[in-house]
PDB file of N, CA and C in Angstrom:
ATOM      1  N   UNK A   1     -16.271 -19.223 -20.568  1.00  0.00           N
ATOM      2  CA  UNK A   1     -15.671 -20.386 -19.979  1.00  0.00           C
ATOM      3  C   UNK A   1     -14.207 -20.089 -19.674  1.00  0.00           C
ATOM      4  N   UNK A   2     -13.927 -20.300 -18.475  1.00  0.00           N
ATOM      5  CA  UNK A   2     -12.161 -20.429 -18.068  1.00  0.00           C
ATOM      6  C   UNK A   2     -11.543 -21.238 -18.779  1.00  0.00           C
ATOM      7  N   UNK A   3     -10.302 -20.266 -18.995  1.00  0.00           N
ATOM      8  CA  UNK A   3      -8.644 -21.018 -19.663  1.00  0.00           C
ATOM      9  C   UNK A   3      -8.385 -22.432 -18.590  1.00  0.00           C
ATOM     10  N   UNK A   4      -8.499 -23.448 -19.176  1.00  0.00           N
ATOM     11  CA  UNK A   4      -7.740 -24.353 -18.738  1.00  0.00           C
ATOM     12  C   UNK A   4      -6.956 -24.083 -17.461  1.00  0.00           C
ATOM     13  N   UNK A   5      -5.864 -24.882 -16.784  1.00  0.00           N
ATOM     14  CA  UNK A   5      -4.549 -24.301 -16.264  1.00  0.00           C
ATOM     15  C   UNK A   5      -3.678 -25.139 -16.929  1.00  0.00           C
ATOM     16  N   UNK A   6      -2.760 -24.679 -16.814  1.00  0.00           N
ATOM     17  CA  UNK A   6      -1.357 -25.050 -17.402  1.00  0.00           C
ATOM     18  C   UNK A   6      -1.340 -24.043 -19.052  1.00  0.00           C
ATOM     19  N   UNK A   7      -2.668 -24.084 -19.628  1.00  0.00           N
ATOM     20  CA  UNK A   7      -2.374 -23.823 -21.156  1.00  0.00           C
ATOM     21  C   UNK A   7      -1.384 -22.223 -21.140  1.00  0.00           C
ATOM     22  N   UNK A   8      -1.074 -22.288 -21.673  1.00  0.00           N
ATOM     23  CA  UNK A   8      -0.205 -20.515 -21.995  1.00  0.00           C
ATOM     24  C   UNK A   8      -1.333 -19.304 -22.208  1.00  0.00           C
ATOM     25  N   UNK A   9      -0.616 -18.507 -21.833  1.00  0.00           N
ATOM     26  CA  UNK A   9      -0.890 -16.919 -21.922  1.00  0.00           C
ATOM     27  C   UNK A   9      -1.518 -16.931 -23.623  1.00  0.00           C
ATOM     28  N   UNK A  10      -2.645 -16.427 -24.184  1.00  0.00           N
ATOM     29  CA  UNK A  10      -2.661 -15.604 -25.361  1.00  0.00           C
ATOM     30  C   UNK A  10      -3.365 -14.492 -25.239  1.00  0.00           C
ATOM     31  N   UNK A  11      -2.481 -13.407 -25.716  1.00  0.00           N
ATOM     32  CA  UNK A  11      -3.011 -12.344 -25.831  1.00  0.00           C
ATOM     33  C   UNK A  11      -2.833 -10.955 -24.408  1.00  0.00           C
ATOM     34  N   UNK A  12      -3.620  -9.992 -24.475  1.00  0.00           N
ATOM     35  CA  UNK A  12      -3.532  -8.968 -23.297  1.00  0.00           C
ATOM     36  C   UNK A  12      -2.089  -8.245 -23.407  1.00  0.00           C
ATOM     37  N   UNK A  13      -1.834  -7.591 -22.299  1.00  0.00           N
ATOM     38  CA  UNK A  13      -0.517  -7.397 -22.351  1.00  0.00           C
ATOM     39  C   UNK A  13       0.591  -8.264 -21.251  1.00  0.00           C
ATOM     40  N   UNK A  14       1.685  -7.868 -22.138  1.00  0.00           N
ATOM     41  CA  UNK A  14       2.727  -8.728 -21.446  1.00  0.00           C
ATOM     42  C   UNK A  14       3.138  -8.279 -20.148  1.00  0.00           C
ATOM     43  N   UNK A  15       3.566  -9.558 -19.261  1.00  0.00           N
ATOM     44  CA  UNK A  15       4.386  -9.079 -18.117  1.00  0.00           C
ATOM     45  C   UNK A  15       5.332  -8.081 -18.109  1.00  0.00           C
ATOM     46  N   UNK A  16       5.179  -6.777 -17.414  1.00  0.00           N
ATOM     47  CA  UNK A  16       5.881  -5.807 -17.422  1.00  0.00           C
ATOM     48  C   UNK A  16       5.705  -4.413 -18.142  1.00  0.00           C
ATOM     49  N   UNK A  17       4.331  -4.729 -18.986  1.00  0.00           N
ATOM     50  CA  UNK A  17       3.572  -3.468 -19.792  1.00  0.00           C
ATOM     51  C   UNK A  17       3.387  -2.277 -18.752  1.00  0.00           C
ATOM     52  N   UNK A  18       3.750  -1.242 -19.234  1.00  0.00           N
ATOM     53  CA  UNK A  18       2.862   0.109 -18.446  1.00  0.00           C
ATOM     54  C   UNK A  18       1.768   0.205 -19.087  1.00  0.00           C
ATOM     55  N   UNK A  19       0.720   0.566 -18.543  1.00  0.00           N
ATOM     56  CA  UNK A  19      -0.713   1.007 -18.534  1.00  0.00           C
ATOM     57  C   UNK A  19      -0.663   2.255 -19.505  1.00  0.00           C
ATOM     58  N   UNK A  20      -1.356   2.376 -20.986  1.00  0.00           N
ATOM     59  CA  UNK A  20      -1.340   3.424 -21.666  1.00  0.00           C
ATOM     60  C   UNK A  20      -1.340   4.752 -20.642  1.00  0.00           C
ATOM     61  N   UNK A  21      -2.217   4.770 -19.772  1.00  0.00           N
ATOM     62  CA  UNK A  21      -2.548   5.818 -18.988  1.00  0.00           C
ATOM     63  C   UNK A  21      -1.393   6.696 -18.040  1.00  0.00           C
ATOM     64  N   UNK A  22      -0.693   5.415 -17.435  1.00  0.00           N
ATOM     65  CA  UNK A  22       0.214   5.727 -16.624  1.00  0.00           C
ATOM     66  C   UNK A  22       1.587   6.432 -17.486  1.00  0.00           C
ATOM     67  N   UNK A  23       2.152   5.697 -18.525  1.00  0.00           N
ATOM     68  CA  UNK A  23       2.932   6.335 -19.254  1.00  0.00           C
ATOM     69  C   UNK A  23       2.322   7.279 -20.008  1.00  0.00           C
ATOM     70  N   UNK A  24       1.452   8.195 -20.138  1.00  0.00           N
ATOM     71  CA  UNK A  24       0.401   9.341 -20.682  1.00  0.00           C
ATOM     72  C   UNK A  24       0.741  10.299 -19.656  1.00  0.00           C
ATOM     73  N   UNK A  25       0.908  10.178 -18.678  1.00  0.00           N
ATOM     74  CA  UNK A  25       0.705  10.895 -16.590  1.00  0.00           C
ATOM     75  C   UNK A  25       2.565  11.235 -16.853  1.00  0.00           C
ATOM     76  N   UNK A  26       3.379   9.964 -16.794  1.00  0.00           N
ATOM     77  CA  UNK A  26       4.780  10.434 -16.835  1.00  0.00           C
ATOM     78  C   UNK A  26       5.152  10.882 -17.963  1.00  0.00           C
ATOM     79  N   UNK A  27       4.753  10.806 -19.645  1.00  0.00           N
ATOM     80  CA  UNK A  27       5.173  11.825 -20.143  1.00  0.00           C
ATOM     81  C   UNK A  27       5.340  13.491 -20.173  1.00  0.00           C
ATOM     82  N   UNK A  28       3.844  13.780 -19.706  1.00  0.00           N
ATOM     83  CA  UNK A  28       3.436  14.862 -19.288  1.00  0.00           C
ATOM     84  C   UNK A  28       4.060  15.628 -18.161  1.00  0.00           C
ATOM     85  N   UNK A  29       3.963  15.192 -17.081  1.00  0.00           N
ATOM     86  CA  UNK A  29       4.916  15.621 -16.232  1.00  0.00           C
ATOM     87  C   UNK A  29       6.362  15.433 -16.303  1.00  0.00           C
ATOM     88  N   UNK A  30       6.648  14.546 -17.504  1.00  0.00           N
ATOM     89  CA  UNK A  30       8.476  15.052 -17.896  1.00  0.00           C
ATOM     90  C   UNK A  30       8.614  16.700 -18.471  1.00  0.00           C
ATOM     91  N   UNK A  31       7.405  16.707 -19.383  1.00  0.00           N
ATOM     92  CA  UNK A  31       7.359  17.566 -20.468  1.00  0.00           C
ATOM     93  C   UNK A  31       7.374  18.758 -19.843  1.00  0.00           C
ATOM     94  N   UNK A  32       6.529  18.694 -18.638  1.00  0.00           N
ATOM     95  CA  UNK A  32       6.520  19.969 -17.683  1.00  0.00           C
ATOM     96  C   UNK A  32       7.864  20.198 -16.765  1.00  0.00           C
ATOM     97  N   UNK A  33       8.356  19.348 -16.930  1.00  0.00           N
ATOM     98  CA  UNK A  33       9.458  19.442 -15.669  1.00  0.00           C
ATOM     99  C   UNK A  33       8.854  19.642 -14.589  1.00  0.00           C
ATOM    100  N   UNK A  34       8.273  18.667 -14.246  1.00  0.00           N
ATOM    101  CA  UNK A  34       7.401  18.562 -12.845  1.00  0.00           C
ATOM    102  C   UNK A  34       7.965  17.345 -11.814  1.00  0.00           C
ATOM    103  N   UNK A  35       8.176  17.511 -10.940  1.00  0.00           N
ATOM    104  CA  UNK A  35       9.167  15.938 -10.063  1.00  0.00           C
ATOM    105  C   UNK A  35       8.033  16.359  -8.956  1.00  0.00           C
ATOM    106  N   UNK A  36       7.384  15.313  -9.034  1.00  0.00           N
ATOM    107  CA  UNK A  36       5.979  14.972  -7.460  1.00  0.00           C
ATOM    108  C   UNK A  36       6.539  15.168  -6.558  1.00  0.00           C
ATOM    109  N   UNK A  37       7.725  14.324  -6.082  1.00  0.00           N
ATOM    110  CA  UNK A  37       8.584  14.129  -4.733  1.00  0.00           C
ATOM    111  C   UNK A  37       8.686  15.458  -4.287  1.00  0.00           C
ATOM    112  N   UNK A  38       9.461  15.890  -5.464  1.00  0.00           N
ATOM    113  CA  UNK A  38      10.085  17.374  -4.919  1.00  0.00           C
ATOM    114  C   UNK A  38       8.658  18.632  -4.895  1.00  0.00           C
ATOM    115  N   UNK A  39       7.616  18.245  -5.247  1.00  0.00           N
ATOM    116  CA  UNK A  39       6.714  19.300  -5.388  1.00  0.00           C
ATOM    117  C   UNK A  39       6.150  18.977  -4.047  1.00  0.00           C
ATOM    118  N   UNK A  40       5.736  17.826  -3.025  1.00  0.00           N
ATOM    119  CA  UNK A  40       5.228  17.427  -2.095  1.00  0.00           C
ATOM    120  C   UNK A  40       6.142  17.986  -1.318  1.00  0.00           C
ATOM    121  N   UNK A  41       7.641  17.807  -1.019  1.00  0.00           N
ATOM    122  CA  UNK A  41       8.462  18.404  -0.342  1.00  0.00           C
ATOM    123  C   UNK A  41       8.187  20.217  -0.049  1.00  0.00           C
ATOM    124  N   UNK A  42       7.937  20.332  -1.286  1.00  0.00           N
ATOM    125  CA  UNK A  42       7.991  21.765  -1.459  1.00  0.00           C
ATOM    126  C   UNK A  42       6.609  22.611  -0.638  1.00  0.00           C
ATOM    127  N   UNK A  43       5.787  21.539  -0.877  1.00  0.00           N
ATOM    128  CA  UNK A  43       4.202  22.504  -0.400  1.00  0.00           C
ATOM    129  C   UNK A  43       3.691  21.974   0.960  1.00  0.00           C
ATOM    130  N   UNK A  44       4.438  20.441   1.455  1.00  0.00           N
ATOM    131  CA  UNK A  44       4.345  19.915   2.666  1.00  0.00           C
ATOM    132  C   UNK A  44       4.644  21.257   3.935  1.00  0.00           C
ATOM    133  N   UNK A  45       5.786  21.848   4.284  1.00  0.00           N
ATOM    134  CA  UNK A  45       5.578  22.484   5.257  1.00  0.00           C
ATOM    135  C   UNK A  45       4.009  23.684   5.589  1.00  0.00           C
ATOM    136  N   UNK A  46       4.026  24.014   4.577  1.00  0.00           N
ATOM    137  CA  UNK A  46       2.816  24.913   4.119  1.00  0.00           C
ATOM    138  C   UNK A  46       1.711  24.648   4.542  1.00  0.00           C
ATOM    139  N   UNK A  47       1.545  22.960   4.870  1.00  0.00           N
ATOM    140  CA  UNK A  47      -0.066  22.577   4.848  1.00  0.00           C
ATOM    141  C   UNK A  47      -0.270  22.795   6.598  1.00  0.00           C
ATOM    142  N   UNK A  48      -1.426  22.831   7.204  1.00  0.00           N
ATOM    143  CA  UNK A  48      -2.213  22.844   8.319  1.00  0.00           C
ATOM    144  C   UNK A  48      -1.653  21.123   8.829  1.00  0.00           C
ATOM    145  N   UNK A  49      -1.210  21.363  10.251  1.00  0.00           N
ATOM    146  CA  UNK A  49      -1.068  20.026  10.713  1.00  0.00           C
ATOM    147  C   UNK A  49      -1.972  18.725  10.333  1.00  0.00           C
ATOM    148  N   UNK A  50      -2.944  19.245   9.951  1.00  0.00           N
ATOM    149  CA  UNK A  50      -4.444  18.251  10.300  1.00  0.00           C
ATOM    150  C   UNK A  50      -3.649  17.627   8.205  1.00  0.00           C
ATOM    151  N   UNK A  51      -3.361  18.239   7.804  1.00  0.00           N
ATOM    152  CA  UNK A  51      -3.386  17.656   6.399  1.00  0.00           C
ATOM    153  C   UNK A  51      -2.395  17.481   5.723  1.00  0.00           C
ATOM    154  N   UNK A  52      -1.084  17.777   7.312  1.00  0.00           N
ATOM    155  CA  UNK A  52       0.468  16.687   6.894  1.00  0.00           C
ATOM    156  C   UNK A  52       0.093  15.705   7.449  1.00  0.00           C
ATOM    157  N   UNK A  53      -0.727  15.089   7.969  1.00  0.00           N
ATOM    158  CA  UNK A  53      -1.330  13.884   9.130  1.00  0.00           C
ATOM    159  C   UNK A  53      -1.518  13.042   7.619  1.00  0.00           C
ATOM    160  N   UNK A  54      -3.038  13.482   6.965  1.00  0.00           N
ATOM    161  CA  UNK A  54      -3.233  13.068   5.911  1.00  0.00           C
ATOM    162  C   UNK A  54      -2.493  12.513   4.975  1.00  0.00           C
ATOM    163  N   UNK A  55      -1.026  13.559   4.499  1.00  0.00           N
ATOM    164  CA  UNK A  55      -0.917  12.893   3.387  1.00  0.00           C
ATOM    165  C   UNK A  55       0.301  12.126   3.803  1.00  0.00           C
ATOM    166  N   UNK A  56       0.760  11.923   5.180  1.00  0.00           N
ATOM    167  CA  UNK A  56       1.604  11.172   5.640  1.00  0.00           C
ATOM    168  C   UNK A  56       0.871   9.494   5.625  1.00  0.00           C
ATOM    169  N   UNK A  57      -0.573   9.410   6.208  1.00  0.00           N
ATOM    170  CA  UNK A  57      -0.746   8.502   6.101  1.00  0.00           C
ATOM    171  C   UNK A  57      -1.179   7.749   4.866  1.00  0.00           C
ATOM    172  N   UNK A  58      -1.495   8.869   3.536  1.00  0.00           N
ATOM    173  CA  UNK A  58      -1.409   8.336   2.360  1.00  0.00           C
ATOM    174  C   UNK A  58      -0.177   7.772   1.909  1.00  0.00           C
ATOM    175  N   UNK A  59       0.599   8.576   2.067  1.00  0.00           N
ATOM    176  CA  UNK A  59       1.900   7.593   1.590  1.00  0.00           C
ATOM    177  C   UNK A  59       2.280   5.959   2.718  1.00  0.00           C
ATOM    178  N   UNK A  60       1.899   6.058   3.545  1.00  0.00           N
ATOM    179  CA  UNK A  60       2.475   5.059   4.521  1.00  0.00           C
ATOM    180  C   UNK A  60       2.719   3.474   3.852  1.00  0.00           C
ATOM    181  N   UNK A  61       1.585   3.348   2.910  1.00  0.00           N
ATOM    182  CA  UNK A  61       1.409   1.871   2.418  1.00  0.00           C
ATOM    183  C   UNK A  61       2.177   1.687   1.282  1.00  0.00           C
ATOM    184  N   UNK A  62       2.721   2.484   0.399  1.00  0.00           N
ATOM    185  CA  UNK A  62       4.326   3.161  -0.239  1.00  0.00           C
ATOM    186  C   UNK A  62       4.923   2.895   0.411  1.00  0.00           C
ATOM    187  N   UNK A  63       5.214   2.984   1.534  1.00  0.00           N
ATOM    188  CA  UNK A  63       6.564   3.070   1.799  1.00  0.00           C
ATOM    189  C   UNK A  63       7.209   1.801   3.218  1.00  0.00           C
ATOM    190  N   UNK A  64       5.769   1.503   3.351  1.00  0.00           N
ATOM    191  CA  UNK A  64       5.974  -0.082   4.423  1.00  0.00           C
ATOM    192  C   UNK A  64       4.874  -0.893   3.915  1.00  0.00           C
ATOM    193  N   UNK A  65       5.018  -1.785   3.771  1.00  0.00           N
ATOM    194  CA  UNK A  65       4.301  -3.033   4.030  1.00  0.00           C
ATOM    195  C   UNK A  65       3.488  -3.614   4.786  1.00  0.00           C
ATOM    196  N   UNK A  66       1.993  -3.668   4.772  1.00  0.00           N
ATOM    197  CA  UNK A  66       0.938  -3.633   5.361  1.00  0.00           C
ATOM    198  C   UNK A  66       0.926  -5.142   6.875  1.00  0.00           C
ATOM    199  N   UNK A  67       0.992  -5.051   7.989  1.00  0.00           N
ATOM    200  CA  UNK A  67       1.148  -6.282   8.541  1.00  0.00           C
ATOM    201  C   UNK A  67      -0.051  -6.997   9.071  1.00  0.00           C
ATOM    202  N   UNK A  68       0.481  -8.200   8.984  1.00  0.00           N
ATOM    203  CA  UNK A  68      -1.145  -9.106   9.305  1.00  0.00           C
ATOM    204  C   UNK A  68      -1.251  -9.149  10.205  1.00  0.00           C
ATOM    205  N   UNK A  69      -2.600  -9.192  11.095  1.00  0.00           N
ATOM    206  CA  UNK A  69      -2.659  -9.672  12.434  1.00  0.00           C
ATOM    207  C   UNK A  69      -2.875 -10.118  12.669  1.00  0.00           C
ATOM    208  N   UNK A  70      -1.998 -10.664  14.652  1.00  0.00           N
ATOM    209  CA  UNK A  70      -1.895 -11.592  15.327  1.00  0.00           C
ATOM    210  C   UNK A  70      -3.743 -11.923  15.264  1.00  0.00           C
ATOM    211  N   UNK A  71      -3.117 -13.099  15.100  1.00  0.00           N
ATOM    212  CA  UNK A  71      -4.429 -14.237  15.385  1.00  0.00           C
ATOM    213  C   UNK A  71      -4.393 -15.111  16.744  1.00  0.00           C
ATOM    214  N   UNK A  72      -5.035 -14.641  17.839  1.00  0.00           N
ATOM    215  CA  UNK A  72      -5.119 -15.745  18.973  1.00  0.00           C
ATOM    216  C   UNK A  72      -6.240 -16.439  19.616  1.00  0.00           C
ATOM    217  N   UNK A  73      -6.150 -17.642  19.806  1.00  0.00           N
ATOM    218  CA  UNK A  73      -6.978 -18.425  20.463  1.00  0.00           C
ATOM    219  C   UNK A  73      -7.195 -18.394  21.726  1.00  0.00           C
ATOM    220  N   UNK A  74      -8.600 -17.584  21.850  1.00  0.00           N
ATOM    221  CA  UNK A  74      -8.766 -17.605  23.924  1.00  0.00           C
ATOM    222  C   UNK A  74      -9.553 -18.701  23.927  1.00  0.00           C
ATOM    223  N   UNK A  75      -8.812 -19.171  24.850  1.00  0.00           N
ATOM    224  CA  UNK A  75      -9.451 -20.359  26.200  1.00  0.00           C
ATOM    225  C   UNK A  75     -11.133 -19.826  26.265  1.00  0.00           C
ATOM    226  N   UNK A  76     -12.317 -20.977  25.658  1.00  0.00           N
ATOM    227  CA  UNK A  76     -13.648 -20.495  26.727  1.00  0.00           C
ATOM    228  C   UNK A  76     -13.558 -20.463  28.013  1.00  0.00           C
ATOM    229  N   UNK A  77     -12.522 -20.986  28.938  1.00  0.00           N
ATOM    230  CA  UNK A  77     -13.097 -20.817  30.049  1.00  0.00           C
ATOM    231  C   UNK A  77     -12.440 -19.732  30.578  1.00  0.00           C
ATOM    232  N   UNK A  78     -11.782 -18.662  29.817  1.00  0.00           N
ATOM    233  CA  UNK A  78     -10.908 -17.094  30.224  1.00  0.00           C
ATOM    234  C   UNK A  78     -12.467 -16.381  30.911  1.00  0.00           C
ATOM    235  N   UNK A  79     -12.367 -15.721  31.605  1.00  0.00           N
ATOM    236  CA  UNK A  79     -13.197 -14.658  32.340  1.00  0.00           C
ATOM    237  C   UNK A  79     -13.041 -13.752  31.767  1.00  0.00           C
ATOM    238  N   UNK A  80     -14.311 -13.206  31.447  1.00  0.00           N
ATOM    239  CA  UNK A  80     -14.413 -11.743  30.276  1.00  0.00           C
ATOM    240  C   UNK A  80     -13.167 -11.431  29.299  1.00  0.00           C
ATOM    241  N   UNK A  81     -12.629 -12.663  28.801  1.00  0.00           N
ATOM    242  CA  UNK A  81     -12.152 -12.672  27.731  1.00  0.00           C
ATOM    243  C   UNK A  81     -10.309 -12.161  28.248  1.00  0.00           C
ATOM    244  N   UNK A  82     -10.443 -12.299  29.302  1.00  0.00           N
ATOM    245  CA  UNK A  82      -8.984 -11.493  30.197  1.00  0.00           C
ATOM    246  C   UNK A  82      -7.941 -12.814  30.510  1.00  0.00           C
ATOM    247  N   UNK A  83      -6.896 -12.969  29.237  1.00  0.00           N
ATOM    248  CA  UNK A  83      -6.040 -14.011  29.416  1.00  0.00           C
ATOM    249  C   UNK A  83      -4.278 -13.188  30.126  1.00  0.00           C
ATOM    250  N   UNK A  84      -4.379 -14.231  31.245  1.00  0.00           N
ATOM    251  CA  UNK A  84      -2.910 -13.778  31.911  1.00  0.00           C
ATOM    252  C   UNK A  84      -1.795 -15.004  31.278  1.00  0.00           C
ATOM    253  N   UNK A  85      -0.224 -13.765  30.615  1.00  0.00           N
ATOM    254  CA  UNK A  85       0.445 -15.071  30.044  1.00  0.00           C
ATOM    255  C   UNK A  85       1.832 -15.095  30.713  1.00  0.00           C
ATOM    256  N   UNK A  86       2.365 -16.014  30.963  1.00  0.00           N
ATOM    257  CA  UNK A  86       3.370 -16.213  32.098  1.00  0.00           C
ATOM    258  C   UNK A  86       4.341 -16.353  30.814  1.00  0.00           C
ATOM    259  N   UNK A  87       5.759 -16.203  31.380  1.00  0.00           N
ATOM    260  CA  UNK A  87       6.443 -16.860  30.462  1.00  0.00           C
ATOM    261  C   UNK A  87       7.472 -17.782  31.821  1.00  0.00           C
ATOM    262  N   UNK A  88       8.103 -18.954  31.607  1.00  0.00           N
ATOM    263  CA  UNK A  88       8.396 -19.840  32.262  1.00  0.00           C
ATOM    264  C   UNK A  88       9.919 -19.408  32.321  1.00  0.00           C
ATOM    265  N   UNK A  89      10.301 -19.224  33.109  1.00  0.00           N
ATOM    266  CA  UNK A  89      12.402 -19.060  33.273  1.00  0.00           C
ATOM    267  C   UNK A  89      13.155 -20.435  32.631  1.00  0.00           C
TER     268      UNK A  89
END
């Protein structure tokens, strides 16, 4: 059965916990002296065009903000869906 709303938080972890796992990943790679950034930098020129494409577009959603799209309303009576839009002076 669902918590109420309004009642308070008990239990789980708190706002702002790291994930055992994730702080497990950055100890380790402190321990190594390992910096991602700089290791991607480092092996990026190296790769085959086809798989700086790749990991460019892996990072993309890092580093911008995903945008919504335009939503528009065509007219039924548009012809094959082909709307002409004026703008007025």
């Amino acid at each position: 059965m669902a918590r109420p709303l309004g009642t308070p938080k008990t239990g789980g972890r708190k706002k702002g916990t790291p994930n055992k796992q994730t702080l497990w990943l950055q100890d380790q790679l402190e321990s190594q002296s390992i910096d991602v950034a700089s290791k991607i930098f480092e092996i990026f020129p190296m790769l085959a065009p086809e798989k700086q494409v790749d990991v460019l577009l892996n990072l993309l959603p890092y580093l911008y903000p995903k945008r919504k799209p335009i939503e528009m309303d065509v007219p039924s009576d548009a012809e094959d869906g082909i709307i002409f839009v004026t703008t007025e002076p």
